[in-house]
Protein backbone atom coordinates (compact mmCIF):
# COMPACT_ATOMS: atom_id res chain seq x y z
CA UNK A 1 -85.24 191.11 186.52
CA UNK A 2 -84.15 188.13 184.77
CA UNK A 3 -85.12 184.52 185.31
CA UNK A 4 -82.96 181.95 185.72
CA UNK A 5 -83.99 178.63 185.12
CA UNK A 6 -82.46 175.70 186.50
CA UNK A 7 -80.98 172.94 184.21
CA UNK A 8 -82.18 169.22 185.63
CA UNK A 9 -79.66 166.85 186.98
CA UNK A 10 -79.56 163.52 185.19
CA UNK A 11 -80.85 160.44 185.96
CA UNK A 12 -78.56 158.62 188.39
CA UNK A 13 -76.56 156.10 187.01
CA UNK A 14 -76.59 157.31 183.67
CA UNK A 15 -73.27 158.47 181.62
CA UNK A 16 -73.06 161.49 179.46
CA UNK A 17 -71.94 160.40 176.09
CA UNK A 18 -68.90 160.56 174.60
CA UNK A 19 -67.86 163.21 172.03
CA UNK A 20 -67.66 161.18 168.72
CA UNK A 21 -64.57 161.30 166.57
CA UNK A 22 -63.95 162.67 163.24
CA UNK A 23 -65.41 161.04 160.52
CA UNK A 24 -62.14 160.60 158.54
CA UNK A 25 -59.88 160.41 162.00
CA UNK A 26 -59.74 156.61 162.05
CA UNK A 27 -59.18 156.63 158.21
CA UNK A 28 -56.45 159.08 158.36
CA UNK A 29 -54.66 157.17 161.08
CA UNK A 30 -55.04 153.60 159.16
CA UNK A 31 -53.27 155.67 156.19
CA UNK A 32 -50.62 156.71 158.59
CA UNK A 33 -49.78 153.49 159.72
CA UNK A 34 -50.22 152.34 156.70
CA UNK A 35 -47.13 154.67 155.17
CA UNK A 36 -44.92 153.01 158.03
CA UNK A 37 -45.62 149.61 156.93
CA UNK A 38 -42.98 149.48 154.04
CA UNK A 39 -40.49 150.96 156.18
CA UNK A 40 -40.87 148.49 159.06
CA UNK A 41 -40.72 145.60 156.56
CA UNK A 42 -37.93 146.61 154.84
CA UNK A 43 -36.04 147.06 158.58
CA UNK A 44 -36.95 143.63 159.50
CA UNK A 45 -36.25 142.23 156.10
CA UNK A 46 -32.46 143.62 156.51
CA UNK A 47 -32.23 143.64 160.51
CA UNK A 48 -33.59 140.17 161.62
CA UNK A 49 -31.08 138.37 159.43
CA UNK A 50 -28.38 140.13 161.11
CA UNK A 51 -29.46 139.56 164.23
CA UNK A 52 -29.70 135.90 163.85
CA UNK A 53 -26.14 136.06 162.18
CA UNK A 54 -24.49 137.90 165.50
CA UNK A 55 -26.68 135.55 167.75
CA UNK A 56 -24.98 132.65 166.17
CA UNK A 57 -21.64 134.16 166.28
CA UNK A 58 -21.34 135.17 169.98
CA UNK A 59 -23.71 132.94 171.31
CA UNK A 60 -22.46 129.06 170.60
CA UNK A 61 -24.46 126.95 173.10
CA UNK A 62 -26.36 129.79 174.48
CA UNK A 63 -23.83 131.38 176.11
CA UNK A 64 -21.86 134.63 175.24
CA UNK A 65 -17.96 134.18 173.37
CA UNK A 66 -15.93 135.54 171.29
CA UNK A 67 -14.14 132.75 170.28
CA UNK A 68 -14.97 133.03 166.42
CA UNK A 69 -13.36 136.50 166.19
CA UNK A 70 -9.99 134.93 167.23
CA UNK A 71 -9.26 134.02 163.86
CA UNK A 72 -8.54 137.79 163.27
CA UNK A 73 -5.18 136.99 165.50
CA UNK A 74 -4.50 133.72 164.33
CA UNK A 75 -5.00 133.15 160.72
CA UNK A 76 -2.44 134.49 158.38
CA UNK A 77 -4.52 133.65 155.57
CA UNK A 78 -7.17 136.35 156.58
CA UNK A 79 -4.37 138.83 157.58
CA UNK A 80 -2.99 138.95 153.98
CA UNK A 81 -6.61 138.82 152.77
CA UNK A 82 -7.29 142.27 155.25
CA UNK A 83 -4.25 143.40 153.81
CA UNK A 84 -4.64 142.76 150.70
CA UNK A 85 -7.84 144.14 150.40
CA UNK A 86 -7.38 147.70 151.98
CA UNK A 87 -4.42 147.78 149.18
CA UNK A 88 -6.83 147.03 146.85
CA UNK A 89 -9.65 149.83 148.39
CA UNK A 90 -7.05 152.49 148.74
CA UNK A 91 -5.98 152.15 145.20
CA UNK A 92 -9.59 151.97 143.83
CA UNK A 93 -10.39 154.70 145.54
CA UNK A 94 -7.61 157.23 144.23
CA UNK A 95 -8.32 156.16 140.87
CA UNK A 96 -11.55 156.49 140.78
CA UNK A 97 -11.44 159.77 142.35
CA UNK A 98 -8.70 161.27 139.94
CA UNK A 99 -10.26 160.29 136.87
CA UNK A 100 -13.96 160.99 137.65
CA UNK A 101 -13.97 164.15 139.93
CA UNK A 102 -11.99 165.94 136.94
CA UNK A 103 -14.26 164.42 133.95
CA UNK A 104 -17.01 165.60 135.76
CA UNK A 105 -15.93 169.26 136.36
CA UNK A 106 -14.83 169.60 133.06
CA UNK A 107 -18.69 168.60 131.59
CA UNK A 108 -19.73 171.26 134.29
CA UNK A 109 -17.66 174.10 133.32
CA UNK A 110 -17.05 173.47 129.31
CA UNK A 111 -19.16 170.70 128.06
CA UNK A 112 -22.80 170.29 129.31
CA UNK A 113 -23.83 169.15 126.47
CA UNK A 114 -21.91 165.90 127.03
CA UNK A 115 -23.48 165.59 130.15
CA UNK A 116 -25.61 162.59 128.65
CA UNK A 117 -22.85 161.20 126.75
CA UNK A 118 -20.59 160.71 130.12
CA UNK A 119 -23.39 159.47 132.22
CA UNK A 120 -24.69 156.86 129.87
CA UNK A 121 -20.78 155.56 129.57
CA UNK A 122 -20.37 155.47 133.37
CA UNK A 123 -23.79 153.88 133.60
CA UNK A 124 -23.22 151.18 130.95
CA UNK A 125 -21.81 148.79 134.10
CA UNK A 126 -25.64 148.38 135.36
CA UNK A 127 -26.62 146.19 132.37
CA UNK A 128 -23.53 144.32 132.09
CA UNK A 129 -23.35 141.25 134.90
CA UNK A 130 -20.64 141.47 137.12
CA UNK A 131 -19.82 137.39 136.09
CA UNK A 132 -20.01 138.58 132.31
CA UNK A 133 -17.43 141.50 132.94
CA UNK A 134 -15.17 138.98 134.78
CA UNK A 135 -15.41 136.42 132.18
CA UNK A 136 -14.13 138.85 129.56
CA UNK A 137 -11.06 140.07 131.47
CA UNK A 138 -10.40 136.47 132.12
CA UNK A 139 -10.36 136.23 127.90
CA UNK A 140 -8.33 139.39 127.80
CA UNK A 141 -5.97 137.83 130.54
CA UNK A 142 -5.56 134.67 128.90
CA UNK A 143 -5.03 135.63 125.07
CA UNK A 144 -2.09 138.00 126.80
CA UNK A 145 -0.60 134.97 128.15
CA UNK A 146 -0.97 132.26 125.11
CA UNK A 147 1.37 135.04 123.27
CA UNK A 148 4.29 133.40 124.97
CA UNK A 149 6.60 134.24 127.41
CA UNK A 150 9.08 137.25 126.92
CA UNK A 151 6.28 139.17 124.99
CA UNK A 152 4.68 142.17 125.56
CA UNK A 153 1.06 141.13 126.13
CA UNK A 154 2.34 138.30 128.53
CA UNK A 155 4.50 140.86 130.67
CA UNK A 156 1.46 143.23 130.60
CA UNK A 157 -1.05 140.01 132.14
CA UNK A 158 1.45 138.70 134.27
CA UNK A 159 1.91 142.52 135.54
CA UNK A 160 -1.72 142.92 136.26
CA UNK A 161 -2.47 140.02 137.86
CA UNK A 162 0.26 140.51 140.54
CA UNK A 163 -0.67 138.97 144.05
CA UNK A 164 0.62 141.31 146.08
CA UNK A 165 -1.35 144.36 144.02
CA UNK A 166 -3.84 143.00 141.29
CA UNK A 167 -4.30 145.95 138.93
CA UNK A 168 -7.27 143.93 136.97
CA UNK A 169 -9.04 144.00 140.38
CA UNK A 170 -8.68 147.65 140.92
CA UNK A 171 -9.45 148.47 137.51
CA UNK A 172 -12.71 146.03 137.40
CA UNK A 173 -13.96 147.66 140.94
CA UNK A 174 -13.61 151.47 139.13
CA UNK A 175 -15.30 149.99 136.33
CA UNK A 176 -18.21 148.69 138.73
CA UNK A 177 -18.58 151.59 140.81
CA UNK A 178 -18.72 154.30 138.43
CA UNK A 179 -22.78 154.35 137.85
CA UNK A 180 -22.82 154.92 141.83
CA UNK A 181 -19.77 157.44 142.44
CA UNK A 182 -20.70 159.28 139.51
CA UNK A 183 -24.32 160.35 140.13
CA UNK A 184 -22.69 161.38 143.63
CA UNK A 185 -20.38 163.57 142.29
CA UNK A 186 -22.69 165.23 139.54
CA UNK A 187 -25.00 165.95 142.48
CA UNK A 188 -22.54 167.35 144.58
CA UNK A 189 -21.81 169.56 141.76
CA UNK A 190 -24.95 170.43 141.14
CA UNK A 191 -25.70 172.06 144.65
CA UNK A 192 -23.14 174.58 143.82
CA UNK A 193 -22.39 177.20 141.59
CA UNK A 194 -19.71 175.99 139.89
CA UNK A 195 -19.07 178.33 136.96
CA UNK A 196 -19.25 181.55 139.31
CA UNK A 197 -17.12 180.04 141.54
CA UNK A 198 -14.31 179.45 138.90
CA UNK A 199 -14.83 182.67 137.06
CA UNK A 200 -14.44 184.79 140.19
CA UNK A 201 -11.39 182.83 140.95
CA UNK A 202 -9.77 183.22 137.85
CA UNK A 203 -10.28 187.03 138.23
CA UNK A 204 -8.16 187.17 140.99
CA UNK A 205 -6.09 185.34 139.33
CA UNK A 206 -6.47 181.70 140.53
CA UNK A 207 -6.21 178.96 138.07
CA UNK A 208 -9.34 176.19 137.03
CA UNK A 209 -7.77 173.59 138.89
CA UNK A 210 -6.74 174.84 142.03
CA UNK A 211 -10.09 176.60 142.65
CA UNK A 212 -11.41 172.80 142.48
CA UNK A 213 -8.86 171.83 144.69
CA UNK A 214 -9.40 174.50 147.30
CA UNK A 215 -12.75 175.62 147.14
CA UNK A 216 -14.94 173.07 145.16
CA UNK A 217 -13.80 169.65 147.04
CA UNK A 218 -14.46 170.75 150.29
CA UNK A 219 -18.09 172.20 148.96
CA UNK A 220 -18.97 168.54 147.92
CA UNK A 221 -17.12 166.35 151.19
CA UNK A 222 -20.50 164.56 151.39
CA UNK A 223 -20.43 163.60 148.23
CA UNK A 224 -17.11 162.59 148.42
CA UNK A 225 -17.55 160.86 151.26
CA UNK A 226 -20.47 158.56 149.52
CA UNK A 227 -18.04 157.77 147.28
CA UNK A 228 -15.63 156.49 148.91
CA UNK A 229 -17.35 154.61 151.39
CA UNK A 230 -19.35 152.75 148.50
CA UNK A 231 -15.87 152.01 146.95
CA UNK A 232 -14.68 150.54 150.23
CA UNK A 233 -18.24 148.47 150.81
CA UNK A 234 -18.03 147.27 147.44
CA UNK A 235 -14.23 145.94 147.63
CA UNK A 236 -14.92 144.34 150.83
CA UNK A 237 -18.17 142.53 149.75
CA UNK A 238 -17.33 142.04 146.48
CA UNK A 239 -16.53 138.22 145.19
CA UNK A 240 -17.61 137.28 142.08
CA UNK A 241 -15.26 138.82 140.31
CA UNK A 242 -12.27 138.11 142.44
CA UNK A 243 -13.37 134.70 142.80
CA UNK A 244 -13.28 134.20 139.31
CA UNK A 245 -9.74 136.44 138.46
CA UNK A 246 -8.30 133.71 141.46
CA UNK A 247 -7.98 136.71 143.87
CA UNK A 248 -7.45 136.03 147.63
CA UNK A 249 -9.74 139.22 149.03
CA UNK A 250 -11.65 138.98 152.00
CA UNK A 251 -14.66 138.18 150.36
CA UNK A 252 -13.02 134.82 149.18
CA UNK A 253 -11.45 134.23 151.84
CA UNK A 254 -14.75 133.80 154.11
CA UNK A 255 -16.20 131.63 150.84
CA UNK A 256 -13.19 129.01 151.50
CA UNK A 257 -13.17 129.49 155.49
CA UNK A 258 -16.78 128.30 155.43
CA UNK A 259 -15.89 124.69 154.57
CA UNK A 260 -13.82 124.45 157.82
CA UNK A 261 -14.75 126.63 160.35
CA UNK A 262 -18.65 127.75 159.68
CA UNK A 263 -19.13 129.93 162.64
CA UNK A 264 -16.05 131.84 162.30
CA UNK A 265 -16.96 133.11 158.92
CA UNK A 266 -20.32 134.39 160.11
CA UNK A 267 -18.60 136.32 162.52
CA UNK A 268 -16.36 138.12 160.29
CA UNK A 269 -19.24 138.63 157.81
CA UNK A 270 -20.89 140.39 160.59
CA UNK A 271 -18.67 142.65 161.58
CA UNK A 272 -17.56 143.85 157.72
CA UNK A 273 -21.70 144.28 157.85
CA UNK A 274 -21.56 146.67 161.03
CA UNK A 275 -18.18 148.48 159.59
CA UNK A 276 -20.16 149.32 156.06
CA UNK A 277 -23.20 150.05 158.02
CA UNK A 278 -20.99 152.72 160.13
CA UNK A 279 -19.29 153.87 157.08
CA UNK A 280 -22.52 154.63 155.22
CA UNK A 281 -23.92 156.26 158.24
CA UNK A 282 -21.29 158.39 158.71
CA UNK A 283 -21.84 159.34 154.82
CA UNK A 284 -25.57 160.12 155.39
CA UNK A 285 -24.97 162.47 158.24
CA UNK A 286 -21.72 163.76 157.05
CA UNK A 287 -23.71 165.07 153.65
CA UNK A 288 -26.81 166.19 155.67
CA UNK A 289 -24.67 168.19 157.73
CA UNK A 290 -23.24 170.00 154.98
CA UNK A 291 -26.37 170.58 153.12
CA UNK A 292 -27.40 172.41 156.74
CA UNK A 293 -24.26 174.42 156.82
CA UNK A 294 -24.84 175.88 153.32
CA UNK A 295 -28.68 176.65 153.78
């Protein structure tokens, strides 16, 4: 028969001690944190700014209003501007669609060894300032008008700098957001199989050009959609170069308001801030949910 021996009680008042931790589980959470601290730095680096910005546009005094946004109703100036601009955007935006989506395909499906040779041209904008590129279309713009009235050249810068639809500005805003659109587009390409989708197509008899219309587009919406939201961000925020061309886009339009009426420029920065923002969300999620839908 077996024994059992008792185990003693212990001492009253004393604690049993605690189970130690890990040796490397403080470590490992200091390293986690640690990963998180670029992130939160970089959130308050681009957050607390705006914040402060919409405090001082709603809150005059302390207390809530809405009185800076009534310029939106009230100032022609900024109406044309808005106008003016979305013009601007919409044509930007078809160009530099229509000339890159089919450059791009073409590399894909005929050319890869050009591959380099197109994305070092559409690159070439990164080293070249934006107040450089301005300053020679101002040259270009000028030596077309010292040629005298009634000439070609004149009628061609006179043409291009019209107010109501500045060519030079659309042309300059392709120019500047080709490095961006065009590694979009390549990727987008790049996720699907281009080549087998074109040569089935062209078995059953559909041409090059309207498989990319009907199949390949809607295969690469998010990248599309990058595109054309960083067209629209950069026409609305851009101003050096429309400053400079003497271009009345939104952009300069809050640089001269500022003078006068401080507050109400804030608040209009703001809210282009908070559209972009949206815009570019809606770009993120738009592209992750089609990389979903095709895994």
């Amino acid at each position: 028969m077996a024994v059992i021996t008792p185990v003693p009680e212990a001492p009253a008042g004393s604690r049993t001690p605690a189970p130690e931790a890990p040796a490397g589980f403080s470590a490992t959470r200091a390293l986690a944190w640690a990963r998180w601290l670029p992130v939160i730095a970089v959130a308050a680096y681009v957050t607390i700014p705006l914040l402060c910005s919409i405090a001082y546009a709603v809150l005059p005094g302390g207390t809530f209003s809405l009185d800076a946004y009534s310029v939106l109703g009230s100032d022609a100036k900024l109406t044309n501007a808005i106008v003016r601009t979305l013009l601007i955007t919409t044509v930007t935006i078809v160009v530099l669609i229509a000339a890159l989506v089919p450059a791009v395909v073409a590399v894909h499906l005929w050319a890869p060894g050009l591959r380099t040779v197109l994305e070092v041209l559409c690159t070439l904008p990164l080293v070249v300032p934006p107040i450089a590129l301005a300053a020679g279309v101002v040259a270009m713009l000028r030596w077309g008008a010292q040629q005298g009235r009634g000439t070609t050249p004149n009628a061609i810068s006179q043409f291009l700098q019209s107010p109501d639809l500045p060519l030079i500005l659309v042309g300059t805003y392709v120019v500047l957001c080709l490095p961006f659109t065009f590694r979009s587009i390549d990727a987008g390409l790049r996720t699907i199989p281009l080549k087998a989708i074109v040569e089935g197509s062209q078995i059953l008899g559909a041409g090059v050009w309207g498989t990319v219309w009907r199949v390949v587009l809607p295969n690469m919406r998010g990248s599309l959609l990058f595109s054309v939201f960083f067209a629209t961000a950069l026409c609305f925020g851009e101003f050096t170069v429309a400053a400079t061309l003497n271009q009345q886009t939104v952009p300069v339009w809050l640089f001269t308001v500022s003078s006068t009426d401080f507050r109400a420029s804030i608040a209009i920065a703001v809210l282009l801030n908070l559209i972009t923002w949206a815009l570019m969300l809606i770009a993120t999620l738009s592209a992750a949910r089609e990389a979903r839908h095709r895994d």
